[in-house]
N, C-alpha and C. Protein backbone atom coordinates (compact mmCIF):
# COMPACT_ATOMS: atom_id res chain seq x y z
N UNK A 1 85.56 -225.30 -1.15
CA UNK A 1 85.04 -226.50 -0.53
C UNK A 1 85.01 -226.32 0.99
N UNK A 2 84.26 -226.88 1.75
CA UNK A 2 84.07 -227.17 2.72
C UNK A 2 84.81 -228.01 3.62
N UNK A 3 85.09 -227.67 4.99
CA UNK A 3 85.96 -228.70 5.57
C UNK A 3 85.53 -229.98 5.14
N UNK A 4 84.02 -230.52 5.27
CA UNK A 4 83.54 -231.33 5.41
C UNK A 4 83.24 -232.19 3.73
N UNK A 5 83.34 -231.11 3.04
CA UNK A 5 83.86 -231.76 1.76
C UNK A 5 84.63 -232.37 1.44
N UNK A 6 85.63 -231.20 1.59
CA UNK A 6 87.05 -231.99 1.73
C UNK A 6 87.24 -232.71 2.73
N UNK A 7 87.36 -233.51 3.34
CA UNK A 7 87.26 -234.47 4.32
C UNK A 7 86.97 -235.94 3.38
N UNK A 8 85.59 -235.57 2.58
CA UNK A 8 85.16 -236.77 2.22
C UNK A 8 86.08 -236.58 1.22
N UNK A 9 86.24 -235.90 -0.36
CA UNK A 9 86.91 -235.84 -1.38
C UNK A 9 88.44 -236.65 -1.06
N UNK A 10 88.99 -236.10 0.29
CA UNK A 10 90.37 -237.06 0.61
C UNK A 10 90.52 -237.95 0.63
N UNK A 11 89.10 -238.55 1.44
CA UNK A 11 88.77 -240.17 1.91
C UNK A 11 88.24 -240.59 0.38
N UNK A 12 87.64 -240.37 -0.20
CA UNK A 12 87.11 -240.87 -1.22
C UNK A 12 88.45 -241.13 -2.68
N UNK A 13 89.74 -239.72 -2.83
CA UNK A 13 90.79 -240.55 -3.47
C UNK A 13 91.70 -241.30 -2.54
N UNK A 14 91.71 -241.57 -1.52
CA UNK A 14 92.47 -242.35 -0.48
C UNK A 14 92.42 -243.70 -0.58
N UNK A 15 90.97 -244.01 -0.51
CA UNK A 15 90.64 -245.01 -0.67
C UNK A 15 90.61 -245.81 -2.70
N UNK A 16 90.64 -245.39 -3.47
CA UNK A 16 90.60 -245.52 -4.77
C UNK A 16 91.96 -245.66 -4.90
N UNK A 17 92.62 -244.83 -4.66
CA UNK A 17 94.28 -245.14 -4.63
C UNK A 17 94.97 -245.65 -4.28
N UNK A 18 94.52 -246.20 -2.89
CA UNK A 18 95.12 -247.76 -1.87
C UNK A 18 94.90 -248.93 -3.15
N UNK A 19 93.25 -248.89 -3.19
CA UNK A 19 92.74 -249.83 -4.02
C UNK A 19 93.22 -250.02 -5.41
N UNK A 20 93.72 -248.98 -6.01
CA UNK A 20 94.08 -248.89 -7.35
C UNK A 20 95.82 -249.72 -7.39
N UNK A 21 96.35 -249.39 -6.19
CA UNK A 21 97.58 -249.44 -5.89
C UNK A 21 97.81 -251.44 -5.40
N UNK A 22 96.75 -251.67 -5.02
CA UNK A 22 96.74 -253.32 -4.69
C UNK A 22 95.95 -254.02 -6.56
N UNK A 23 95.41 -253.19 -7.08
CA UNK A 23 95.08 -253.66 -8.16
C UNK A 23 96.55 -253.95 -8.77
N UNK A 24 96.76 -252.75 -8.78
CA UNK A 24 98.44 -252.55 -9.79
C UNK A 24 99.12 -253.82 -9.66
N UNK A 25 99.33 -254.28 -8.28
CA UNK A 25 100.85 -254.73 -7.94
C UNK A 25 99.57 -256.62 -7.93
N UNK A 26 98.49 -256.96 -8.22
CA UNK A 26 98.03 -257.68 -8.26
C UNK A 26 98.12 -257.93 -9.39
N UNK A 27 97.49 -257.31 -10.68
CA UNK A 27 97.62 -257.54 -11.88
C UNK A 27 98.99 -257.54 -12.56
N UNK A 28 99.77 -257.02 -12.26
CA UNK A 28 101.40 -257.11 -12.68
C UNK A 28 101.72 -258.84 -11.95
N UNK A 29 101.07 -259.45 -11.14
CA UNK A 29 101.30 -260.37 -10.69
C UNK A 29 100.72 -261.63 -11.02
N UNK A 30 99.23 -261.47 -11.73
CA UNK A 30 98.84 -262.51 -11.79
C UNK A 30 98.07 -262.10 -13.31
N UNK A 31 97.90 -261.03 -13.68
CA UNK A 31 97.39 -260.66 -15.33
C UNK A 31 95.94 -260.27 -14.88
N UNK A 32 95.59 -260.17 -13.74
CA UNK A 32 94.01 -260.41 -13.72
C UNK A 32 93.81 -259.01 -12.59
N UNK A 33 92.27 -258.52 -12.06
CA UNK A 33 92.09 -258.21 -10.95
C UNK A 33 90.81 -258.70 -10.57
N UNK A 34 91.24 -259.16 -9.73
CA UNK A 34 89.78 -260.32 -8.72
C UNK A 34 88.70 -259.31 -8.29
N UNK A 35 87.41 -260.08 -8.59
CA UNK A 35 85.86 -259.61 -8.09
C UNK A 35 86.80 -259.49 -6.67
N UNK A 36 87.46 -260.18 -5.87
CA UNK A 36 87.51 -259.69 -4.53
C UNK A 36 87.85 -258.69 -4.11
N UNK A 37 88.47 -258.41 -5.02
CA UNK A 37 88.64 -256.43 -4.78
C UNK A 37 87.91 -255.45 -5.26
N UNK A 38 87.29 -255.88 -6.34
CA UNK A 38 86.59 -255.13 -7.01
C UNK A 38 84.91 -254.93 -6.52
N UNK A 39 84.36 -256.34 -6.51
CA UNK A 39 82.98 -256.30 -6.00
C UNK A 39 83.01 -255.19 -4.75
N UNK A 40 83.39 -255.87 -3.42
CA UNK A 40 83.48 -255.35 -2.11
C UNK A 40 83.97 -253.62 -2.00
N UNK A 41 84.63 -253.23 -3.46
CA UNK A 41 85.30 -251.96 -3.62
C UNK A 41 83.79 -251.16 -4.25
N UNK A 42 83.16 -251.67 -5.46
CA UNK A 42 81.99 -251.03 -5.54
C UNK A 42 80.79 -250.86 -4.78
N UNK A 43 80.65 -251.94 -4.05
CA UNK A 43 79.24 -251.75 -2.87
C UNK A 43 80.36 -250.54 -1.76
N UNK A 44 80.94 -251.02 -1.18
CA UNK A 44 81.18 -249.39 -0.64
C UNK A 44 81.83 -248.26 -1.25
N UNK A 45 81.22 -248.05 -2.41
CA UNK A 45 81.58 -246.61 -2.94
C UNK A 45 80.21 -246.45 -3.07
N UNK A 46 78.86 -247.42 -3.54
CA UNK A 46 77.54 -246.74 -3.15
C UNK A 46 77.34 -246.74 -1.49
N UNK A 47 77.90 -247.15 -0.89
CA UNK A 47 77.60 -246.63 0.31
C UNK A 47 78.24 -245.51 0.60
N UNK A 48 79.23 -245.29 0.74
CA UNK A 48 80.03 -243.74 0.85
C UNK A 48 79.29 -242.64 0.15
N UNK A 49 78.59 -243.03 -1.20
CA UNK A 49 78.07 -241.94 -1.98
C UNK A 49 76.69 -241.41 -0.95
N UNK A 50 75.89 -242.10 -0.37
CA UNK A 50 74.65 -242.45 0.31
C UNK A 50 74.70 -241.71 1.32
N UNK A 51 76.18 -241.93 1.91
CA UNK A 51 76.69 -241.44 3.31
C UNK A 51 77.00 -239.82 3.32
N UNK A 52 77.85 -239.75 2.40
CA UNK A 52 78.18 -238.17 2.06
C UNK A 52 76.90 -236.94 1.36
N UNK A 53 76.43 -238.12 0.68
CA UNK A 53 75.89 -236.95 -0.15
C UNK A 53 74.52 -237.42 -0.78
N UNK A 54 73.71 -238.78 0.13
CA UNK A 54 72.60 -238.54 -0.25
C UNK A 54 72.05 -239.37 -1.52
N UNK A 55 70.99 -238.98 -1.54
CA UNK A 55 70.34 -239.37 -2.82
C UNK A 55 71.47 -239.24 -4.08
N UNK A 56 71.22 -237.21 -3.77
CA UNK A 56 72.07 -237.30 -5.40
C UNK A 56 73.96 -237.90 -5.30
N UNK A 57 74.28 -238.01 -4.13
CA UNK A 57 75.63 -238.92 -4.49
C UNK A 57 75.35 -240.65 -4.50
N UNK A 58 74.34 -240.97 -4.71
CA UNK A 58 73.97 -242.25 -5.15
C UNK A 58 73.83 -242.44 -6.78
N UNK A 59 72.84 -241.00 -7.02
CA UNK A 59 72.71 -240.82 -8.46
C UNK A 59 74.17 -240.59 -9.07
N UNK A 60 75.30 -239.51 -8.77
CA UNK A 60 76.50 -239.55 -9.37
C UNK A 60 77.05 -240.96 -9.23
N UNK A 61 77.13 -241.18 -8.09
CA UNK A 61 77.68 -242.97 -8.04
C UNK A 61 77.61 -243.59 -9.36
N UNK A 62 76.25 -244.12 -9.43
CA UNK A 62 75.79 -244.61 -10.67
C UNK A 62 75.98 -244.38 -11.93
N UNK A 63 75.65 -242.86 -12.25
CA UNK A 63 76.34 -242.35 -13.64
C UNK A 63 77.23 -242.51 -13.91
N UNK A 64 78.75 -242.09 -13.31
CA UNK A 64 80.21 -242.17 -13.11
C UNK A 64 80.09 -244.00 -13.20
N UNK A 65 79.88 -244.89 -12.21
CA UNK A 65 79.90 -246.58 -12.65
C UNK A 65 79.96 -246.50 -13.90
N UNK A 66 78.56 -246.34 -14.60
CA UNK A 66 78.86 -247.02 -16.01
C UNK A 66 79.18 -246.12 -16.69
N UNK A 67 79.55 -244.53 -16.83
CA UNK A 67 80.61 -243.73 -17.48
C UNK A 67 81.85 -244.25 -17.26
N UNK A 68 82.71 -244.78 -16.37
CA UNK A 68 83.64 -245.25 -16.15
C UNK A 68 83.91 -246.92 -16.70
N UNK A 69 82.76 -247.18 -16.23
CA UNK A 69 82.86 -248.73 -16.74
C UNK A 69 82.62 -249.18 -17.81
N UNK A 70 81.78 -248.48 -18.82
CA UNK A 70 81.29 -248.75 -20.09
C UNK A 70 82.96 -248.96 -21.01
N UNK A 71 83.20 -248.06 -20.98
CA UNK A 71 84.27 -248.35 -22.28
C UNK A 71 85.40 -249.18 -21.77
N UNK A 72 85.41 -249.96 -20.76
CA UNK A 72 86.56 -250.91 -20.86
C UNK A 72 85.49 -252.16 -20.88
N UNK A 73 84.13 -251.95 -20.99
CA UNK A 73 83.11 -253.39 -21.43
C UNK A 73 83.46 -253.44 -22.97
N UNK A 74 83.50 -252.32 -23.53
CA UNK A 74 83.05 -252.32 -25.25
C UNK A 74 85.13 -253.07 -25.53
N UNK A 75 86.35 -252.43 -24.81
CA UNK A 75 87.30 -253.15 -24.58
C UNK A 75 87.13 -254.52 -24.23
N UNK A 76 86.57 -255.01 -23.71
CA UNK A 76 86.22 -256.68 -23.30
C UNK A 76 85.42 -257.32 -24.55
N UNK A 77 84.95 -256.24 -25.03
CA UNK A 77 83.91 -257.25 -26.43
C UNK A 77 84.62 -257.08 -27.63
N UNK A 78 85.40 -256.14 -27.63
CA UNK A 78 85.95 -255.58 -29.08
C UNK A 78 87.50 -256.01 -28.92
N UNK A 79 88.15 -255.95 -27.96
CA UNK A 79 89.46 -256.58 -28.15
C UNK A 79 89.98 -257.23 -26.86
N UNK A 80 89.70 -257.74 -26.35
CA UNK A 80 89.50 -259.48 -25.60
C UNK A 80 90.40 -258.28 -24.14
N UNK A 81 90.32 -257.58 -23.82
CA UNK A 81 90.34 -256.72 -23.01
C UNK A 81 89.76 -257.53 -20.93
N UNK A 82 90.18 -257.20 -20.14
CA UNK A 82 90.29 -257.97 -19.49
C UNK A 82 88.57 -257.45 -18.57
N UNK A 83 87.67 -258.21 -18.16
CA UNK A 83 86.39 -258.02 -17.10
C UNK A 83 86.95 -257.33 -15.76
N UNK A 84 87.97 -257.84 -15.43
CA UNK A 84 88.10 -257.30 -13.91
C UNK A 84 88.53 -255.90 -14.40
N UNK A 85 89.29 -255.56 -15.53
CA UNK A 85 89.34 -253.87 -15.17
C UNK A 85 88.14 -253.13 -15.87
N UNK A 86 87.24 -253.58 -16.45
CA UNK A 86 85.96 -253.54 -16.45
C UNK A 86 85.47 -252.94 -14.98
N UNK A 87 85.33 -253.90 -14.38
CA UNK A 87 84.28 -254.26 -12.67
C UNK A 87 85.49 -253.07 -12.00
N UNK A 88 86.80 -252.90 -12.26
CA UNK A 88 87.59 -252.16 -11.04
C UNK A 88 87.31 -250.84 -11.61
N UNK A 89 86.85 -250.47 -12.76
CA UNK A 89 87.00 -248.91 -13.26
C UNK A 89 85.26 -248.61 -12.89
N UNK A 90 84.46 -249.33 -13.00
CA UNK A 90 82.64 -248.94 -12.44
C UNK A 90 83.24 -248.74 -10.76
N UNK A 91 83.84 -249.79 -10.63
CA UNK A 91 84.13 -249.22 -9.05
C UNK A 91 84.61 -247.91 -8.45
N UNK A 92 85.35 -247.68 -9.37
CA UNK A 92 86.65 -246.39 -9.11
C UNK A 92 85.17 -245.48 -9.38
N UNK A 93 84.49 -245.50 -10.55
CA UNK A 93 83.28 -244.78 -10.39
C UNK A 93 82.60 -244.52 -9.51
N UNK A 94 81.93 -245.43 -9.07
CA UNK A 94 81.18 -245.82 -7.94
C UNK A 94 81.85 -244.49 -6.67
N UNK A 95 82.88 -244.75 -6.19
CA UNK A 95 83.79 -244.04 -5.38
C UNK A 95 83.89 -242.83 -5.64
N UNK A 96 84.70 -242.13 -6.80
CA UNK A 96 84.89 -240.68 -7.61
C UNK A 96 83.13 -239.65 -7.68
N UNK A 97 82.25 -240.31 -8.37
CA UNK A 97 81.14 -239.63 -8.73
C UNK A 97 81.38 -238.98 -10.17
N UNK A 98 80.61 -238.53 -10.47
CA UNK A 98 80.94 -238.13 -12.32
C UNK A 98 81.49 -236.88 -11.92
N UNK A 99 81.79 -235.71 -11.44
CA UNK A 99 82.84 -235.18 -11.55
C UNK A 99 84.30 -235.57 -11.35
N UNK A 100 84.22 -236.81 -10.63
CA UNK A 100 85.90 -237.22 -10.18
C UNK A 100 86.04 -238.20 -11.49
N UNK A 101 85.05 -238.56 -11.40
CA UNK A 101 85.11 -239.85 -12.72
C UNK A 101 85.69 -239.88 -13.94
N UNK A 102 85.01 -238.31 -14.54
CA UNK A 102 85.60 -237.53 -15.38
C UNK A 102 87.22 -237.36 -15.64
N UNK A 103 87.17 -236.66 -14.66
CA UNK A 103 88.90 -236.14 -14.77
C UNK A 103 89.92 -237.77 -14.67
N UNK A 104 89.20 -238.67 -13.66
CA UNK A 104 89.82 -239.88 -13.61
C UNK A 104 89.96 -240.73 -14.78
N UNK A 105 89.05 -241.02 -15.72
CA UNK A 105 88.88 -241.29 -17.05
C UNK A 105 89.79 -240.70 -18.04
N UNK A 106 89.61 -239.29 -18.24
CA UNK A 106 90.71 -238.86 -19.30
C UNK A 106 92.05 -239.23 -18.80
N UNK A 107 92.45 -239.14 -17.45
CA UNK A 107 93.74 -238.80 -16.61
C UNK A 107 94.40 -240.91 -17.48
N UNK A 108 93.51 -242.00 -17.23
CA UNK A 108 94.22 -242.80 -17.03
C UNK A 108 93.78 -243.40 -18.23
N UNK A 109 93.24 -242.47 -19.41
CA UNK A 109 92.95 -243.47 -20.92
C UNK A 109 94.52 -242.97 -21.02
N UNK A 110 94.82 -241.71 -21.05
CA UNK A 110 96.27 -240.65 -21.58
C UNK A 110 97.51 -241.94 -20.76
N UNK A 111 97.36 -242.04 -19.53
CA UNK A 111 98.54 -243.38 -18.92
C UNK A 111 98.34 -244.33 -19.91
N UNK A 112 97.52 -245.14 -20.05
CA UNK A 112 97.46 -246.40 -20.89
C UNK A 112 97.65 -246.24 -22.18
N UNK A 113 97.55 -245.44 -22.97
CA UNK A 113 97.79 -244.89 -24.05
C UNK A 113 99.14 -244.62 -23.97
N UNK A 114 100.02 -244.52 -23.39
CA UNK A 114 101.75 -243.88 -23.33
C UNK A 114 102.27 -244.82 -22.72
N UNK A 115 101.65 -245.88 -21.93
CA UNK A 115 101.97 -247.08 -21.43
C UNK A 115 102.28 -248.07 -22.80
N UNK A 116 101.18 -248.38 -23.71
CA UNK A 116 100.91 -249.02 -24.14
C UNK A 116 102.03 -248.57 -25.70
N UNK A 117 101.99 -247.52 -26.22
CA UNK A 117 102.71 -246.99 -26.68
C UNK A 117 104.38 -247.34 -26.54
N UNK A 118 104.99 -247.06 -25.52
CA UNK A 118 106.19 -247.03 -24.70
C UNK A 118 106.85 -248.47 -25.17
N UNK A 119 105.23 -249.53 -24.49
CA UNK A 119 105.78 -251.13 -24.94
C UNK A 119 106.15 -251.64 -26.50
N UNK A 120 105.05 -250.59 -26.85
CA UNK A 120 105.03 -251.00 -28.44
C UNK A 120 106.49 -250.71 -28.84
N UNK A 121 106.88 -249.81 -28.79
CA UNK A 121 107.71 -249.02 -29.44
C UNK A 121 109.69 -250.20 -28.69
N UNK A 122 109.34 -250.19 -27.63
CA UNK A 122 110.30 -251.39 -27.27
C UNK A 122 110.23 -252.72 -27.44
N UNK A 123 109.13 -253.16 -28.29
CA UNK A 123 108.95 -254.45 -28.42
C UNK A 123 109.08 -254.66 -29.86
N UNK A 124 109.46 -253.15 -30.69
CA UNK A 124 109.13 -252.71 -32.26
C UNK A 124 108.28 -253.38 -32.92
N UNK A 125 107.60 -252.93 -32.25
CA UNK A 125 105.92 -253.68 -32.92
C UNK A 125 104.58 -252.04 -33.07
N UNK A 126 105.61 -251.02 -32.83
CA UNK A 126 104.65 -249.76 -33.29
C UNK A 126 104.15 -249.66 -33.83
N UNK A 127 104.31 -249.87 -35.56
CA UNK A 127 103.04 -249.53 -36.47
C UNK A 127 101.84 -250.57 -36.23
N UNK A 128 102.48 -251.89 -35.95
CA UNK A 128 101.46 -253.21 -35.82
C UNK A 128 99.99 -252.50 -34.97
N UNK A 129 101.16 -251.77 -33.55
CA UNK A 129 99.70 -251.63 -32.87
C UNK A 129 98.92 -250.06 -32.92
N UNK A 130 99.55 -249.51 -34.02
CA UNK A 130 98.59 -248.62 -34.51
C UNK A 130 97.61 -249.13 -35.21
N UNK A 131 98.02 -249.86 -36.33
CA UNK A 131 96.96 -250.43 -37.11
C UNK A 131 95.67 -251.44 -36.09
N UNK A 132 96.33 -252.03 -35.37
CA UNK A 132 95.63 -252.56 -34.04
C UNK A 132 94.28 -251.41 -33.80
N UNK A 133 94.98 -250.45 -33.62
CA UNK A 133 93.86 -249.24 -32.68
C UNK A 133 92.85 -248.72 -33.49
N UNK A 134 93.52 -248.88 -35.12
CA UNK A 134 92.74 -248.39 -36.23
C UNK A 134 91.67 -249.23 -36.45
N UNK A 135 92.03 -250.33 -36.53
CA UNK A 135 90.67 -251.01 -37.32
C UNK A 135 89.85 -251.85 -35.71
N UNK A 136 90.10 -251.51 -34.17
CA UNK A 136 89.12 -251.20 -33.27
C UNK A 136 88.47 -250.41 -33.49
N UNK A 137 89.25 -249.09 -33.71
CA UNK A 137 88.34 -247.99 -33.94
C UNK A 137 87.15 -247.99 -34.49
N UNK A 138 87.18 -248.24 -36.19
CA UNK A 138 87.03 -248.42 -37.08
C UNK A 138 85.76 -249.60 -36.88
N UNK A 139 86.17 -250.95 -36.47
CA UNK A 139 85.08 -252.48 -36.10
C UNK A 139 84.05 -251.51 -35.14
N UNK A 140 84.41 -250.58 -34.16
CA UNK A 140 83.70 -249.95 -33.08
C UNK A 140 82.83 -248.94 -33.61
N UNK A 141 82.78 -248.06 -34.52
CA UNK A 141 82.25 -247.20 -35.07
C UNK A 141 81.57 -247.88 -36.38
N UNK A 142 81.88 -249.08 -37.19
CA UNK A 142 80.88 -249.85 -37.80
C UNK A 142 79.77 -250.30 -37.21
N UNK A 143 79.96 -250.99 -36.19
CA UNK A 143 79.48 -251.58 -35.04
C UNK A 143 78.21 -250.59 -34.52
N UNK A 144 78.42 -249.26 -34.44
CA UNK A 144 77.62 -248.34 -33.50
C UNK A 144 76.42 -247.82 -35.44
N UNK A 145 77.22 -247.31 -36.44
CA UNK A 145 76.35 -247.14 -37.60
C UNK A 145 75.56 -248.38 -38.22
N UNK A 146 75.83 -249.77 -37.74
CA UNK A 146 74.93 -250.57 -38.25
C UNK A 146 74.01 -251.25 -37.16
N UNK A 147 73.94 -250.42 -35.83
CA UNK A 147 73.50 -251.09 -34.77
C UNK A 147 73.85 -252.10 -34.27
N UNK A 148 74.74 -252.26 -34.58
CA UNK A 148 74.77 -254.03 -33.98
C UNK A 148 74.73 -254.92 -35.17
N UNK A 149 74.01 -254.98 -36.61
CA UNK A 149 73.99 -255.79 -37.08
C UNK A 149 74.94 -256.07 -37.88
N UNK A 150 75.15 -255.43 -38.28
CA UNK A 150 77.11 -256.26 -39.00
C UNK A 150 78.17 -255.62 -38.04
N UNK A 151 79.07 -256.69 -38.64
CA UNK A 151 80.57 -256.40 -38.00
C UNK A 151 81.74 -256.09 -38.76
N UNK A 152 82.95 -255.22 -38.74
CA UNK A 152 83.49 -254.99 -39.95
C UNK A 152 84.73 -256.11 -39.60
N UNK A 153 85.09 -256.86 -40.71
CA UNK A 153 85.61 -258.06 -40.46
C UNK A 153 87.04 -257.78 -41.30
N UNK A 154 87.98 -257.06 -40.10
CA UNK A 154 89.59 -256.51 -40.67
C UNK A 154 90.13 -257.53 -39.45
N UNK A 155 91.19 -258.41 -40.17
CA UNK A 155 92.38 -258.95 -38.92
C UNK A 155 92.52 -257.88 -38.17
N UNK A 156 92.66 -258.43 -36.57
CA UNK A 156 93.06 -257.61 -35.95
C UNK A 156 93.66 -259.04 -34.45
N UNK A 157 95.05 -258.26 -33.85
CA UNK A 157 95.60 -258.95 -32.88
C UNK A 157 94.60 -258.33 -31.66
N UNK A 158 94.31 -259.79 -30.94
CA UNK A 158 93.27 -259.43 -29.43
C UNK A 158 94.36 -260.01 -28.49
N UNK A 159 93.91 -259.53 -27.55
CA UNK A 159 94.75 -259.88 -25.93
C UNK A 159 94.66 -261.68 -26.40
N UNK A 160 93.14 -262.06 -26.81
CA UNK A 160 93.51 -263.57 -26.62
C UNK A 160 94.65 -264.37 -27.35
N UNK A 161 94.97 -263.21 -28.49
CA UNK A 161 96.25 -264.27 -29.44
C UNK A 161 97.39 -264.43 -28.43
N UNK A 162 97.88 -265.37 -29.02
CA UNK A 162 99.57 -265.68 -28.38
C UNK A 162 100.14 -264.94 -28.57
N UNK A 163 100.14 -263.86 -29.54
CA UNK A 163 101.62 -263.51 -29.79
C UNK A 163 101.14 -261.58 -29.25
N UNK A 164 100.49 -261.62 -29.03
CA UNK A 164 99.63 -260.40 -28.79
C UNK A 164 100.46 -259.42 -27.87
N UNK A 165 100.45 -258.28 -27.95
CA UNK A 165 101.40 -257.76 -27.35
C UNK A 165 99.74 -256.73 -26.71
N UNK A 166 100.50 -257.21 -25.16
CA UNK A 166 99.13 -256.68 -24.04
C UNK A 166 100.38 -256.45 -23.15
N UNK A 167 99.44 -255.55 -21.77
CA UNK A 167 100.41 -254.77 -21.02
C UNK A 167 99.15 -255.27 -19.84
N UNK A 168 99.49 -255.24 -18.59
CA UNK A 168 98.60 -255.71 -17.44
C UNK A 168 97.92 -254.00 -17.68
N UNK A 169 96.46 -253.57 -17.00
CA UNK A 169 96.23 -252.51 -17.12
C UNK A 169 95.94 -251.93 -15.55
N UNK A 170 96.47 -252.33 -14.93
CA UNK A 170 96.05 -252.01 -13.41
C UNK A 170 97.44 -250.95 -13.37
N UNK A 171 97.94 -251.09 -13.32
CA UNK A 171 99.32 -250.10 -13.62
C UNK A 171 99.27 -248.72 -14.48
N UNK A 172 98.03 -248.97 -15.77
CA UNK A 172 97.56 -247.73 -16.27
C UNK A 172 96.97 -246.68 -15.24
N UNK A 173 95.75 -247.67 -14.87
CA UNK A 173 94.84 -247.04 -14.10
C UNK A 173 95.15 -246.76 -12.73
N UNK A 174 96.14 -247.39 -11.93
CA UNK A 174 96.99 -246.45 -11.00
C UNK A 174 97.71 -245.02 -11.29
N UNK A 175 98.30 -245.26 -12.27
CA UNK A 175 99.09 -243.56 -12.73
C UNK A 175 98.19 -243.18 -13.65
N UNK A 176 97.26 -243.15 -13.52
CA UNK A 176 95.96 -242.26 -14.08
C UNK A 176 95.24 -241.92 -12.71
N UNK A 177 95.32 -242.57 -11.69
CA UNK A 177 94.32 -242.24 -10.59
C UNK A 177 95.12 -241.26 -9.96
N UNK A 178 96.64 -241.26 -9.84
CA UNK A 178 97.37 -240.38 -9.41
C UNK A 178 97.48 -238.89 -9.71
N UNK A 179 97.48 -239.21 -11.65
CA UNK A 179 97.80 -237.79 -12.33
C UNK A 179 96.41 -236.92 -12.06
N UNK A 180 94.90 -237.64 -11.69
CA UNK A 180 93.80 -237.65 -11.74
C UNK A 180 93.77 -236.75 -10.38
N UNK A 181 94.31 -237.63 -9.18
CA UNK A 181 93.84 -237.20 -7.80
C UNK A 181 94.69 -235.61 -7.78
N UNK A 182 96.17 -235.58 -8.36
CA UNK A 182 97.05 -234.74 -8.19
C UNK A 182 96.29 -233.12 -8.93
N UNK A 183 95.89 -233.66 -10.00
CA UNK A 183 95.31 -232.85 -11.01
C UNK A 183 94.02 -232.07 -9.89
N UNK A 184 93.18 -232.83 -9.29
CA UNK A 184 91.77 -232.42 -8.79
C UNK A 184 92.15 -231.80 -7.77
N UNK A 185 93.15 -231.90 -6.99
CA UNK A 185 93.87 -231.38 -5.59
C UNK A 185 94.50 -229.95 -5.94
N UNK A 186 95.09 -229.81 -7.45
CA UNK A 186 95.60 -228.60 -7.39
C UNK A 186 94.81 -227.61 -8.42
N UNK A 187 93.73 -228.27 -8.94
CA UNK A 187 92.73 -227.40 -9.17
C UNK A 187 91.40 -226.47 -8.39
């Protein structure tokens, strides 16, 4: 890389990681993360992309958004999954580009997954939320072979039940942006 690469690549997880890091300690605080961080966080990651790199870092911008953002939407429709980490992970896109996006994606499904896990397992509600993950899976992949037109209709606990065992996810996606940035730095 280039000085001038690297320059931006620093600024670009610097900034995702401040941001990821006020998500964290926001959503541990209030269950949510506000368009106010999020909106204002994605318009300047297409500007940074514009700035650095042009057309085609406008085009990665974009790809990486809804590579990043898509599957915590199909999370918002399929198991009552929260919009703002929706809008904060297109952002983190927006920022990363589909090569950072990438590694950022696997880095912080693997956190939330061992996060989520961790709770289960101290709340002894483990198998519950396997079966949980199974028949998402499962409603999600019906869902994609019938187009849309049926739905596979298995109980399943959503963030909206009461008794629902949910974890804030801004805290995933911080120690995913970390293992992510740490990972890309020493590769």
């Amino acid at each position: 890389m280039t000085s001038t690469t690297e320059s931006a690549a620093l600024f670009q997880w610097g900034v995702v990681l401040v941001a990821s890091l006020v998500a964290a300690l926001w959503d541990l605080k209030s269950r949510r993360i506000p368009n106010l961080l999020t909106l204002p966080l994605l318009a300047a990651g297409f500007i940074q992309a514009v700035w650095f790199d042009g057309f085609d870092g406008l085009k990665s911008s974009l790809l990486a958004m809804v590579f990043l953002g898509l599957p915590y939407v199909v999370l918002f429709v399929f198991a009552g999954g929260g919009a703002g980490d929706a809008k904060f992970m297109a952002a983190v896109g927006a920022w990363l580009g589909l090569p950072g996006g990438v590694v950022a994606l696997v880095a912080i499904s693997i956190c939330a997954v061992v996060l989520a896990l961790c709770k289960a397992i101290f709340a002894r509600r483990f198998f519950e939320v396997l079966n949980n993950i199974r028949v998402m899976m499962v409603s999600f992949m019906f869902f994609l072979s019938t187009r849309g037109a049926a739905k596979y209709a298995a109980p399943m606990e959503t963030a909206d039940d009461e008794t629902a065992l949910t974890i804030p996810y801004g805290p995933a996606i911080f120690a995913g942006l970390v293992v992510a940035a740490v990972y890309s730095w020493l590769s």
